[in-house]
N, C-alpha and C. Protein backbone atom coordinates (compact mmCIF):
# COMPACT_ATOMS: atom_id res chain seq x y z
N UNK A 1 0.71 6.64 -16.34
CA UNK A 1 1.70 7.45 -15.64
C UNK A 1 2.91 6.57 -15.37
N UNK A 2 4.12 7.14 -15.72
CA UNK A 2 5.29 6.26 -15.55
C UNK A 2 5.95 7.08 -14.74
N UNK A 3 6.86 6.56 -13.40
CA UNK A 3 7.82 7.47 -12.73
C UNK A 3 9.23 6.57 -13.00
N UNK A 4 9.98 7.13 -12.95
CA UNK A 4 11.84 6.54 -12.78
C UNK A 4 12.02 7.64 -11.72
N UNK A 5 12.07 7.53 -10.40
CA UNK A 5 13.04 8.15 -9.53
C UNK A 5 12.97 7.65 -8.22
N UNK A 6 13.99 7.80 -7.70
CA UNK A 6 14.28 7.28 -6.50
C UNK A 6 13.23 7.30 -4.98
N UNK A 7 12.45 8.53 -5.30
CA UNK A 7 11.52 8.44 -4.21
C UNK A 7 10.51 7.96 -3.90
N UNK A 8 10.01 7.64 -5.63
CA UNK A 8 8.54 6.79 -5.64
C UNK A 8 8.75 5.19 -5.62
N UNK A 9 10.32 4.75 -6.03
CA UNK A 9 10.46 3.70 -6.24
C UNK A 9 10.84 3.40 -4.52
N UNK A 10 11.20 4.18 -4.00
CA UNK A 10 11.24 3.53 -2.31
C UNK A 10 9.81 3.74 -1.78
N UNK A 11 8.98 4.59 -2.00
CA UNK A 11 7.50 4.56 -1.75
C UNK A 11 6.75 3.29 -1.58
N UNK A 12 6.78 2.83 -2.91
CA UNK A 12 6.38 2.03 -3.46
C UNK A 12 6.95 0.47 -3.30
N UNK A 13 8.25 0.57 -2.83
CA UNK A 13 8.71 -0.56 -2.69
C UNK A 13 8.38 -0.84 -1.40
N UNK A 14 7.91 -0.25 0.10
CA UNK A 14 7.40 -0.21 0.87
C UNK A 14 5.84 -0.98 0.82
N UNK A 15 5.20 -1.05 -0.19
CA UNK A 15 3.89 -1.60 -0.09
C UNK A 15 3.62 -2.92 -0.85
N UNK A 16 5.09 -3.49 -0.98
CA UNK A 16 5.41 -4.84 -2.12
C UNK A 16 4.90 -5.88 -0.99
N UNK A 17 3.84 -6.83 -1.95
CA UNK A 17 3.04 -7.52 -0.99
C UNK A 17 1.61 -7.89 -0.28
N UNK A 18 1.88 -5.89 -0.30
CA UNK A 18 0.71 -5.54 0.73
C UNK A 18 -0.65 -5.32 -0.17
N UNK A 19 -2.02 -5.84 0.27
CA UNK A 19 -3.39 -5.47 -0.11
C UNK A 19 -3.93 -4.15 -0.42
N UNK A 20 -3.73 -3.57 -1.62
CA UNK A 20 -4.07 -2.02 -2.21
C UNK A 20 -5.33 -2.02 -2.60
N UNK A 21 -5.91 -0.74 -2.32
CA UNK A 21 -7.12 -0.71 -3.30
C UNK A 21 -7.16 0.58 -3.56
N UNK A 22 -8.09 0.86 -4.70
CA UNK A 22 -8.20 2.05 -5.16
C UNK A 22 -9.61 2.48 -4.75
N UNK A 23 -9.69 3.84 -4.08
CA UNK A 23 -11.41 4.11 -3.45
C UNK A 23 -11.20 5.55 -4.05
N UNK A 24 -12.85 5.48 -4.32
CA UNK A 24 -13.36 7.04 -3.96
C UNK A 24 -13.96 7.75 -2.99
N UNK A 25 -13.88 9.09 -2.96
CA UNK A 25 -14.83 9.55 -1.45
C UNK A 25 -15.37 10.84 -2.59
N UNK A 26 -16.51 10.87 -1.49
CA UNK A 26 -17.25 12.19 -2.14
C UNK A 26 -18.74 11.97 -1.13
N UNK A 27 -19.61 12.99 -2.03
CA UNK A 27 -21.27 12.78 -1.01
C UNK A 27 -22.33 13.36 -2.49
N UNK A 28 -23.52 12.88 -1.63
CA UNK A 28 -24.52 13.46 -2.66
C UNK A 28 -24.48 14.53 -3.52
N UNK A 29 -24.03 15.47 -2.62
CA UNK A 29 -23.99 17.10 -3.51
C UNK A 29 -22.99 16.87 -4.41
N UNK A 30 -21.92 16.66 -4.48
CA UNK A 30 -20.70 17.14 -4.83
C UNK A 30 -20.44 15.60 -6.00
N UNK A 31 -20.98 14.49 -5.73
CA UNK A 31 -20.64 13.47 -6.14
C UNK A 31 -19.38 12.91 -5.65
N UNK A 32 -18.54 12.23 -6.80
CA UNK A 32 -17.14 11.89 -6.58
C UNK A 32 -16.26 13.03 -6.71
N UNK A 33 -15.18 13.19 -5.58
CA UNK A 33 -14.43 14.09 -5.63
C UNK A 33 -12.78 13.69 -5.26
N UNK A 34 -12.82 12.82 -4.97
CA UNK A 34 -11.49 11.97 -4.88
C UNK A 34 -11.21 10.92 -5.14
N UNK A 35 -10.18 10.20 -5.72
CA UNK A 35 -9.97 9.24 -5.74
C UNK A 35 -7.83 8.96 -5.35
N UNK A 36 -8.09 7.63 -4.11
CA UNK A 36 -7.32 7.27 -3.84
C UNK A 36 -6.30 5.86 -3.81
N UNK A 37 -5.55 5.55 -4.11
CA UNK A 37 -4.84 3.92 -3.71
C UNK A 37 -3.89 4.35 -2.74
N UNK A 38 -4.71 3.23 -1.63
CA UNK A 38 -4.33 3.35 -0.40
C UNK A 38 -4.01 1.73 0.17
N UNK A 39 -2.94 1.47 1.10
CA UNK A 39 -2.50 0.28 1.39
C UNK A 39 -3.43 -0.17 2.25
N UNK A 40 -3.95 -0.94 2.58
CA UNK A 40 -4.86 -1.42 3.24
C UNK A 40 -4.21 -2.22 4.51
N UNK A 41 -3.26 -2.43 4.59
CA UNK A 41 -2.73 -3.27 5.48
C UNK A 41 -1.92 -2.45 6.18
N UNK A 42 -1.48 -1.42 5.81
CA UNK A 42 -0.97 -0.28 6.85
C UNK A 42 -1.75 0.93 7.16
N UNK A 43 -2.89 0.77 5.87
CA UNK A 43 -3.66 2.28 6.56
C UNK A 43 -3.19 3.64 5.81
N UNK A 44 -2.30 3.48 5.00
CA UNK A 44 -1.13 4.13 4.64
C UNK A 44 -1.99 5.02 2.90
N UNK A 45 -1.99 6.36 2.69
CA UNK A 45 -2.50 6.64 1.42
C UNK A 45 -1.03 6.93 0.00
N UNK A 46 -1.10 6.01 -0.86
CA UNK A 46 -0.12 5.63 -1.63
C UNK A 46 -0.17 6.91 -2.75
N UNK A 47 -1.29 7.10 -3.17
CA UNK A 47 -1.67 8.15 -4.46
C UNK A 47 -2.98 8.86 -4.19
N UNK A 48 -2.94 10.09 -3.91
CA UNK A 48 -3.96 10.97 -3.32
C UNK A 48 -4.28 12.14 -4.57
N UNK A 49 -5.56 12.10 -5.23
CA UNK A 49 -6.06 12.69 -6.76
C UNK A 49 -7.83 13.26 -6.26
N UNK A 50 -7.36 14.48 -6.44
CA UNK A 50 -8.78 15.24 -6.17
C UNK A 50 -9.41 15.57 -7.92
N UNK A 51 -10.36 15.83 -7.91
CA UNK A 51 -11.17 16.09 -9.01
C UNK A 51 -11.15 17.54 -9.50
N UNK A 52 -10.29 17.63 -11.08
CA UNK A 52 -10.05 18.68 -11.18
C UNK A 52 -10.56 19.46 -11.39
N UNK A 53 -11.89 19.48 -11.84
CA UNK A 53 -12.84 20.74 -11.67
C UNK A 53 -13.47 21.11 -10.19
N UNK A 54 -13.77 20.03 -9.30
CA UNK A 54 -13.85 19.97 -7.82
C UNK A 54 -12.92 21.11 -7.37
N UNK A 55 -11.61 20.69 -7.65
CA UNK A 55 -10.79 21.55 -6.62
C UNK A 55 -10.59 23.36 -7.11
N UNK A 56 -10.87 23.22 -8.47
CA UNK A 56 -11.01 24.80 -8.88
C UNK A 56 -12.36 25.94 -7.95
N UNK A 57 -13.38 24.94 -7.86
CA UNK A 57 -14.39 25.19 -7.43
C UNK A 57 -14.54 25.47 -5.36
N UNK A 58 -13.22 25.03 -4.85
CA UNK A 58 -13.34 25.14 -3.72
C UNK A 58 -12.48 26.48 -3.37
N UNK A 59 -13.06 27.20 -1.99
CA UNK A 59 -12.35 28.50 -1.82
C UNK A 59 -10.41 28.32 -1.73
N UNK A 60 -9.53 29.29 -2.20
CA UNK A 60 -8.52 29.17 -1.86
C UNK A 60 -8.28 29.14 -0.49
N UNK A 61 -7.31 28.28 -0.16
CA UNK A 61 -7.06 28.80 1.61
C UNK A 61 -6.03 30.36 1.76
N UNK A 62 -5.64 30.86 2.73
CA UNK A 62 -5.53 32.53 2.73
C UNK A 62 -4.05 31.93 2.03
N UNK A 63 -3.42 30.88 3.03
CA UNK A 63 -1.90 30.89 3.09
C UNK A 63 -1.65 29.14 3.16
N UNK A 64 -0.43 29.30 2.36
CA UNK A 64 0.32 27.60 2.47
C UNK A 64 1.78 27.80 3.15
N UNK A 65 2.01 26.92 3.59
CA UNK A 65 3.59 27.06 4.38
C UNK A 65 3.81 25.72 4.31
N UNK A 66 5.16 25.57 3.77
CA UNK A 66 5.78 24.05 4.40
C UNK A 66 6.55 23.64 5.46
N UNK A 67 6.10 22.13 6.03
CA UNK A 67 7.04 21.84 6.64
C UNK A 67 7.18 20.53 6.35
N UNK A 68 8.56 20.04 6.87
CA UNK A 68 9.39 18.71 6.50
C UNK A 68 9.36 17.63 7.05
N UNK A 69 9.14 16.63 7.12
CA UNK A 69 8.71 15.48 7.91
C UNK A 69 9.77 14.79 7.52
N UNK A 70 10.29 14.26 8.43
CA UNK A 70 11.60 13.03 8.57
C UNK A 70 10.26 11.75 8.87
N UNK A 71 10.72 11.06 7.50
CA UNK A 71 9.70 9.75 7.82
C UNK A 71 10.35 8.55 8.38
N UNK A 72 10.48 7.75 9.13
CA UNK A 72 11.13 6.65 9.50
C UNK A 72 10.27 5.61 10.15
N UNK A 73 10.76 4.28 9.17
CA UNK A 73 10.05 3.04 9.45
C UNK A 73 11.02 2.15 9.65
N UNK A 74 10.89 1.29 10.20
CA UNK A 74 12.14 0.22 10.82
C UNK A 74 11.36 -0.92 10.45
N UNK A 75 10.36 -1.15 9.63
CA UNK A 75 9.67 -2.14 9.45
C UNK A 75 9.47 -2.92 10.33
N UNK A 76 8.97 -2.67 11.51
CA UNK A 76 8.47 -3.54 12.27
C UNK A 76 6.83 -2.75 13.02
N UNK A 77 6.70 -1.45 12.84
CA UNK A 77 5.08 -0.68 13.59
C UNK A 77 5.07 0.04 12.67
N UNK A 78 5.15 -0.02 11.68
CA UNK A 78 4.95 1.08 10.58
C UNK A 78 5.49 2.34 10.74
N UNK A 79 5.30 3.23 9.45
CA UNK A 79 6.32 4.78 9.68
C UNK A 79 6.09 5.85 10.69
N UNK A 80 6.87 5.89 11.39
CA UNK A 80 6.38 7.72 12.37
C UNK A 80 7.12 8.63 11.65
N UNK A 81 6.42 9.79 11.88
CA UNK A 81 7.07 11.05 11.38
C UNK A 81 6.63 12.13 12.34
N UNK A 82 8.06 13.00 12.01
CA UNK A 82 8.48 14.13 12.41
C UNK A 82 8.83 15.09 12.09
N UNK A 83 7.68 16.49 12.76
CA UNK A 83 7.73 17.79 11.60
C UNK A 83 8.91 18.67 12.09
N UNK A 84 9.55 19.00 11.06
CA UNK A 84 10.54 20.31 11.25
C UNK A 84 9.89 21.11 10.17
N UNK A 85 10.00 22.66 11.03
CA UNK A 85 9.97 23.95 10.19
C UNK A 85 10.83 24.10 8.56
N UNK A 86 11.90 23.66 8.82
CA UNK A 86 12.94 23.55 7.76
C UNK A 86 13.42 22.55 7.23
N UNK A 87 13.86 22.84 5.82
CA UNK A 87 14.41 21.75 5.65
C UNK A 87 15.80 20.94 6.23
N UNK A 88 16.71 22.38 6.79
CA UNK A 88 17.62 22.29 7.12
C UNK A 88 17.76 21.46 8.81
N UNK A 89 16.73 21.72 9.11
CA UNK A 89 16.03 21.19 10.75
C UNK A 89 16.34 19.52 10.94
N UNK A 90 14.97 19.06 9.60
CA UNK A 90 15.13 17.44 9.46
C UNK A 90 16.27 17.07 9.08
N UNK A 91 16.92 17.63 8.38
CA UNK A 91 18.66 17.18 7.36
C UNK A 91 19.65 16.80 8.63
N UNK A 92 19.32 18.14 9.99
CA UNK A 92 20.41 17.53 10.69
C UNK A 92 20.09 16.10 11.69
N UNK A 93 18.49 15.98 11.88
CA UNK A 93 18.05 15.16 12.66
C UNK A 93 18.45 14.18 11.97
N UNK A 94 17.85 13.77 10.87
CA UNK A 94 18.23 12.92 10.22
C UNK A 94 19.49 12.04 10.02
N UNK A 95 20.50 13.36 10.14
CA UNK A 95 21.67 12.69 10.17
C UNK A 95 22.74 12.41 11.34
N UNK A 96 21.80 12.96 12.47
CA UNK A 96 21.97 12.52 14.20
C UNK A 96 21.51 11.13 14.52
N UNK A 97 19.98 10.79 13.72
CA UNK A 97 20.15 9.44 13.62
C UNK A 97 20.81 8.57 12.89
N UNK A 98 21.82 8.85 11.79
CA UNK A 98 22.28 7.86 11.18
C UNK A 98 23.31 7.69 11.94
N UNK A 99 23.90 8.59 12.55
CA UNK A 99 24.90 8.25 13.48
C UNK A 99 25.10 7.82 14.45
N UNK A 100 23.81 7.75 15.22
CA UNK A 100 23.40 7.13 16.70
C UNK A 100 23.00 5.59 16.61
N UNK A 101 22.54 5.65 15.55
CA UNK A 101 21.21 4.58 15.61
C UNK A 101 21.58 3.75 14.08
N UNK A 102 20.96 4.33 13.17
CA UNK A 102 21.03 3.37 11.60
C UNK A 102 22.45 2.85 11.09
N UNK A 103 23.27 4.26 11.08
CA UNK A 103 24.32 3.87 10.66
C UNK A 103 25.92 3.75 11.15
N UNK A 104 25.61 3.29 12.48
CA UNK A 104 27.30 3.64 13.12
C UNK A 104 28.29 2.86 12.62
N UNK A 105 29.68 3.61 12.57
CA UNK A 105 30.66 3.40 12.44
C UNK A 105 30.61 1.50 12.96
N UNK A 106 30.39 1.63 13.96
CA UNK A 106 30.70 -0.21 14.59
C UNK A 106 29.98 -0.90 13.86
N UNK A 107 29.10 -0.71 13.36
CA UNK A 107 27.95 -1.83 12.77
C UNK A 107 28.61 -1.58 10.92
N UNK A 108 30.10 -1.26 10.73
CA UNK A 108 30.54 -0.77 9.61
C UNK A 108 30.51 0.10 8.16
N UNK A 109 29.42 0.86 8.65
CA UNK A 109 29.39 1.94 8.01
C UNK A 109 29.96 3.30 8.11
N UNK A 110 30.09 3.86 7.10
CA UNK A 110 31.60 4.50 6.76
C UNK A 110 30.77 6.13 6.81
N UNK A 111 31.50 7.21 7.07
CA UNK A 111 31.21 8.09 7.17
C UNK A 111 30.88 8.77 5.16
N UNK A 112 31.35 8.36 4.24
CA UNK A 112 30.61 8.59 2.48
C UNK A 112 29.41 7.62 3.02
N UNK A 113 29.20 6.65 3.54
CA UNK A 113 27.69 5.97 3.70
C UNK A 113 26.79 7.50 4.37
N UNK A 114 27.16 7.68 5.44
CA UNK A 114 26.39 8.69 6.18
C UNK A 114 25.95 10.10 5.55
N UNK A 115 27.13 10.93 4.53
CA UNK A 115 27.19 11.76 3.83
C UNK A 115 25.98 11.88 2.36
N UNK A 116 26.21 10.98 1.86
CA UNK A 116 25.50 9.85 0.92
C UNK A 116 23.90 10.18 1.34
N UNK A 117 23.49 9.55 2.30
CA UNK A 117 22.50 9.87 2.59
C UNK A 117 21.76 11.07 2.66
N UNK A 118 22.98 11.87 3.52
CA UNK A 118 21.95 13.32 3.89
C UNK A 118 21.88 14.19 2.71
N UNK A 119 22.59 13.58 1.36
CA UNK A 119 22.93 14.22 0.29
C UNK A 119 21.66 13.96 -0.36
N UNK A 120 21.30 12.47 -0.24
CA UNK A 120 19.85 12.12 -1.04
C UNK A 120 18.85 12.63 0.27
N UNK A 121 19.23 12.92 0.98
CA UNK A 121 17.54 12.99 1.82
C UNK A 121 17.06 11.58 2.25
N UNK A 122 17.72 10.59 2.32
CA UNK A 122 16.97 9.49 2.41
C UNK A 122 18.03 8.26 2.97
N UNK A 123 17.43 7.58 3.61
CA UNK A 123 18.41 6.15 3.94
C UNK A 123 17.23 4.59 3.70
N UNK A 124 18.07 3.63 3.24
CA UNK A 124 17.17 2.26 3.14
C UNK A 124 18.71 1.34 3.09
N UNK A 125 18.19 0.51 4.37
CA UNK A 125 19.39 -0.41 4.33
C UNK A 125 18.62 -1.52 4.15
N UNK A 126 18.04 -1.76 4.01
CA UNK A 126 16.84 -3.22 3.70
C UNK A 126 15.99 -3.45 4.70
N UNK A 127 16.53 -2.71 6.18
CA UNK A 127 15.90 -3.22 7.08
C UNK A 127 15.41 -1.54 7.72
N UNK A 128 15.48 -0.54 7.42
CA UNK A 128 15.40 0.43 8.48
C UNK A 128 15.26 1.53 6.52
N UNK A 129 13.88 2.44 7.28
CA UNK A 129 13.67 3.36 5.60
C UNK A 129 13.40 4.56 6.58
N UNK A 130 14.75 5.88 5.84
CA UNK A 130 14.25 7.29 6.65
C UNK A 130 14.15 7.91 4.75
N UNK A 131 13.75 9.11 5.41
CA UNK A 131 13.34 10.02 4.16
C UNK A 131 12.66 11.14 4.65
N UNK A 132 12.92 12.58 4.05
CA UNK A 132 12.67 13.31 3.96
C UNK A 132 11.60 13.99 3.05
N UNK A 133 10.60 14.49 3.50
CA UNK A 133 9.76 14.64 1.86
C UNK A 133 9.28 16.38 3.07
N UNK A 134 8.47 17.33 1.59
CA UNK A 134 7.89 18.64 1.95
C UNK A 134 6.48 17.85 1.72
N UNK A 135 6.08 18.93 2.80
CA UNK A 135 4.20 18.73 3.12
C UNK A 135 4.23 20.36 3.03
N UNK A 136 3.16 20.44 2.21
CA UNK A 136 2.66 22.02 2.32
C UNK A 136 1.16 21.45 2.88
N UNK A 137 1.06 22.76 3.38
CA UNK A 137 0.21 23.10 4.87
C UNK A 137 -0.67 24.24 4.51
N UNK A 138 -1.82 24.29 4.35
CA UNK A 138 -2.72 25.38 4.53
C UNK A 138 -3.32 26.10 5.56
N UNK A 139 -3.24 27.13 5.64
CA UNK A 139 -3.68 27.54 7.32
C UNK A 139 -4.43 29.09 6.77
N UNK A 140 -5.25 29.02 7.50
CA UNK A 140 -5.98 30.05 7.16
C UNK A 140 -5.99 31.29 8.41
């Protein structure tokens, strides 16, 4: 599997360093039914792969809905995140913090820096990583 894009390569550049391993989970009945590479040093799951006849075999859930998580790590306690309903929700948070906090004007960043961002969904100044990603949600 090869990726070129901007989101896996900041993913990923996040775990440069760090102790990975690749596990499976499953149980007697069912055998192996997942397999994951997960960072070990943050706890963090990198590539999440269910078993494709496994997952045909499990009931559908009724309903999926998404919501948006503004991820932000400052590299120093690892990432918190925060759910918005919309996408439009996190886009503005997101870009309330670049203005408060990541990217102000005084610390010389320019308002195309700030724009820039909320355009990609994402900020990485070397020291501070936000991003936007969809989580779909099953709820029954």
């Amino acid at each position: 599997m090869y990726c070129n894009d901007t989101t896996t390569w900041n993913l990923l550049k996040r775990h440069l360093g760090h102790t990975l391993a690749c596990v499976g989970y499953g149980n007697t009945k069912a055998g192996l039914v997942n397999i994951a590479i997960e960072d070990i040093d943050t706890n963090e799951v990198i590539l999440d792969c269910d078993r494709p006849d496994w997952a045909d075999n499990e009931a559908e859930p009724e309903k999926t809905s998404d919501v948006w998580l503004l991820v932000i790590d400052d590299g120093k306690y690892g990432p918190s995140y925060e759910t918005y309903a919309t996408a439009e929700l996190a886009t503005k948070h997101l870009e309330s913090l670049l203005r408060a906090v990541y990217a102000k004007e005084s610390d010389g960043y320019s308002e195309e820096d700030i724009q820039k961002a909320v355009f990609d969904g994402g900020w990485d100044d070397g020291n501070n990583f936000l991003i936007i990603v969809r989580q779909e949600v099953a709820t029954k």
